[in-house]
Protein backbone atom coordinates (compact mmCIF):
# COMPACT_ATOMS: atom_id res chain seq x y z
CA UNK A 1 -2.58 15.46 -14.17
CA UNK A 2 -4.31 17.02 -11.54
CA UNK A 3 -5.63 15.42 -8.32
CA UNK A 4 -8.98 14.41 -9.36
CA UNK A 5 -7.80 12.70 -12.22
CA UNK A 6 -5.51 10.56 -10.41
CA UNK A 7 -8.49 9.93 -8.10
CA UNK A 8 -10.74 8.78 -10.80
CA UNK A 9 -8.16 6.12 -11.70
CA UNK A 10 -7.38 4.76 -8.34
CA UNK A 11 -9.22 1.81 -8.08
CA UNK A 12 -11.74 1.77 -5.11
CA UNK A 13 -9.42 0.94 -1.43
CA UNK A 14 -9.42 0.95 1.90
CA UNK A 15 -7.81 -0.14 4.28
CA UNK A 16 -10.18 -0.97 7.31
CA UNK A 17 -8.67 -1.15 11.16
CA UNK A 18 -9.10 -4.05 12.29
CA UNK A 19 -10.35 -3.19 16.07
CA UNK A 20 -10.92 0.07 17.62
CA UNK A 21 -7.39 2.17 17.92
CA UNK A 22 -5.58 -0.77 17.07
CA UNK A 23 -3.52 1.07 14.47
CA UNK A 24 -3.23 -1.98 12.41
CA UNK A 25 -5.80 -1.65 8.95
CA UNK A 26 -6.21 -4.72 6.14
CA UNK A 27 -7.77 -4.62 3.00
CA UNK A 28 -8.16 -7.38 -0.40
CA UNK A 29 -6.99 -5.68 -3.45
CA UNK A 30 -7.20 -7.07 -7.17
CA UNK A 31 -4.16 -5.30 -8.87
CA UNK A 32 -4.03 -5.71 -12.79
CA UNK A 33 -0.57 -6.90 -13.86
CA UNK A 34 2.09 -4.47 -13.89
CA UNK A 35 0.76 -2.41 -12.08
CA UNK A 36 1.45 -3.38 -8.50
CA UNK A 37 2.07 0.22 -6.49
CA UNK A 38 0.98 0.87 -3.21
CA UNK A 39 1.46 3.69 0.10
CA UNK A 40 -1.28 4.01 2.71
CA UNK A 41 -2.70 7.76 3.74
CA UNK A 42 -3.60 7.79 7.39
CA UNK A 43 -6.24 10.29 6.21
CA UNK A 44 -8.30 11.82 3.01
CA UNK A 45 -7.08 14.56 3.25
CA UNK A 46 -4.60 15.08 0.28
CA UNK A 47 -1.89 13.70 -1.53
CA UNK A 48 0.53 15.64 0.95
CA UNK A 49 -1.05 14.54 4.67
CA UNK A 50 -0.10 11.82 6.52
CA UNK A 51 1.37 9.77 3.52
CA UNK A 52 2.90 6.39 4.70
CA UNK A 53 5.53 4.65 2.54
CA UNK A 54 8.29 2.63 1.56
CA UNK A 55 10.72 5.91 1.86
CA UNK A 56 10.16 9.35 2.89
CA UNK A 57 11.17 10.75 -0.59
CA UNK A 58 8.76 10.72 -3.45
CA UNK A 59 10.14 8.10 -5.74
CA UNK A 60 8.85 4.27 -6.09
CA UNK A 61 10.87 1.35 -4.08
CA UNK A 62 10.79 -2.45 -5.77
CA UNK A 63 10.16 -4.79 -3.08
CA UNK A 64 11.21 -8.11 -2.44
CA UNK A 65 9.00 -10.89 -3.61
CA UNK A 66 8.57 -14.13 -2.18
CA UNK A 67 6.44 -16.50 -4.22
CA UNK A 68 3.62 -17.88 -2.03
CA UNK A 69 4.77 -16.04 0.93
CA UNK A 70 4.76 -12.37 -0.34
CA UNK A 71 6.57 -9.31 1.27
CA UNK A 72 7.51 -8.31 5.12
CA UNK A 73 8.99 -4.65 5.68
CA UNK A 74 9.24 -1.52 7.73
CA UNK A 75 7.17 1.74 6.83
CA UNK A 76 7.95 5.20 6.97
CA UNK A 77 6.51 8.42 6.75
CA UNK A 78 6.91 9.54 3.46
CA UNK A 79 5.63 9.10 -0.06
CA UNK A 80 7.98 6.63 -1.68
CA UNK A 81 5.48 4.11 -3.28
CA UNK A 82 6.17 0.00 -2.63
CA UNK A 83 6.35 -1.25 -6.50
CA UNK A 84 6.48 -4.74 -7.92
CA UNK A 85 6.98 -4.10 -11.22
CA UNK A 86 6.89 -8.18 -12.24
CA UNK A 87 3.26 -9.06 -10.73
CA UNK A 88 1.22 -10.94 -12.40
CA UNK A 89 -2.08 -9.39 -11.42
CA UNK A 90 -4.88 -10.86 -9.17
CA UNK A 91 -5.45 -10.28 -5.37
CA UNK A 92 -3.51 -9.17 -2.39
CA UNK A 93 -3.97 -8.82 1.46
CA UNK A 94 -2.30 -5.93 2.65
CA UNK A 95 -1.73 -4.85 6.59
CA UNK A 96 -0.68 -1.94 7.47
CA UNK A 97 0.49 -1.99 11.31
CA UNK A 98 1.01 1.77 12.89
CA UNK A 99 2.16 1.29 16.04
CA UNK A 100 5.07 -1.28 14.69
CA UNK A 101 5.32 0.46 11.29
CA UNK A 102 5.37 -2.30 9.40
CA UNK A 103 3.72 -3.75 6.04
CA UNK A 104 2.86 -7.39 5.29
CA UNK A 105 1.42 -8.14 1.66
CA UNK A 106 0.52 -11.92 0.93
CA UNK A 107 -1.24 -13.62 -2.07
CA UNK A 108 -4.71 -13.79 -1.57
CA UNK A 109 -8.26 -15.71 -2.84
């Protein structure tokens, strides 16, 4: 599948900063069940630049999840994909947090 395929089925996201240079971006996502992947670009600028990630190497990594509370963890640069392969579907808040490279992803309306 080439790169504007995969495009066309992303589902509209972004990930907004919250103040100027703050480095730290948040976004509301409604993720269908099962289907719970995420990594953050720092860029749009292709699938290979500035990729940020739960791993540097290319390959999903299942997170911990709390129920109610969600998931805390560290960032890297890399492609590895954070994957919760038992959601249910509905809405999540996701930070992304440059400067400590760090990920929080909680429950939300």
């Amino acid at each position: 599948m080439d790169g504007t395929n995969r495009r066309r089925q992303m589902p509209p996201c972004l990930l907004a900063d919250d103040a100027i240079d703050s480095k730290i971006y948040t976004g509301v996502f409604d993720i269908p069940a099962g289907k719970f992947q995420f990594r953050f670009y720092r860029s749009l600028s292709g699938w290979d630049v500035d990729p940020i990630g739960a791993q540097v190497d290319d390959n999903p990594v299942d997170i911990d999840w709390i129920d109610g509370v969600g998931f805390k963890g560290t960032v890297f640069e890399g492609k590895g994909s954070f994957q919760y392969s038992s959601w249910a579907g509905g809405k999540i808040k996701i930070t992304v947090n440059l400067k400590a490279m760090t990920v929080e992803m909680v429950p939300a309306e």
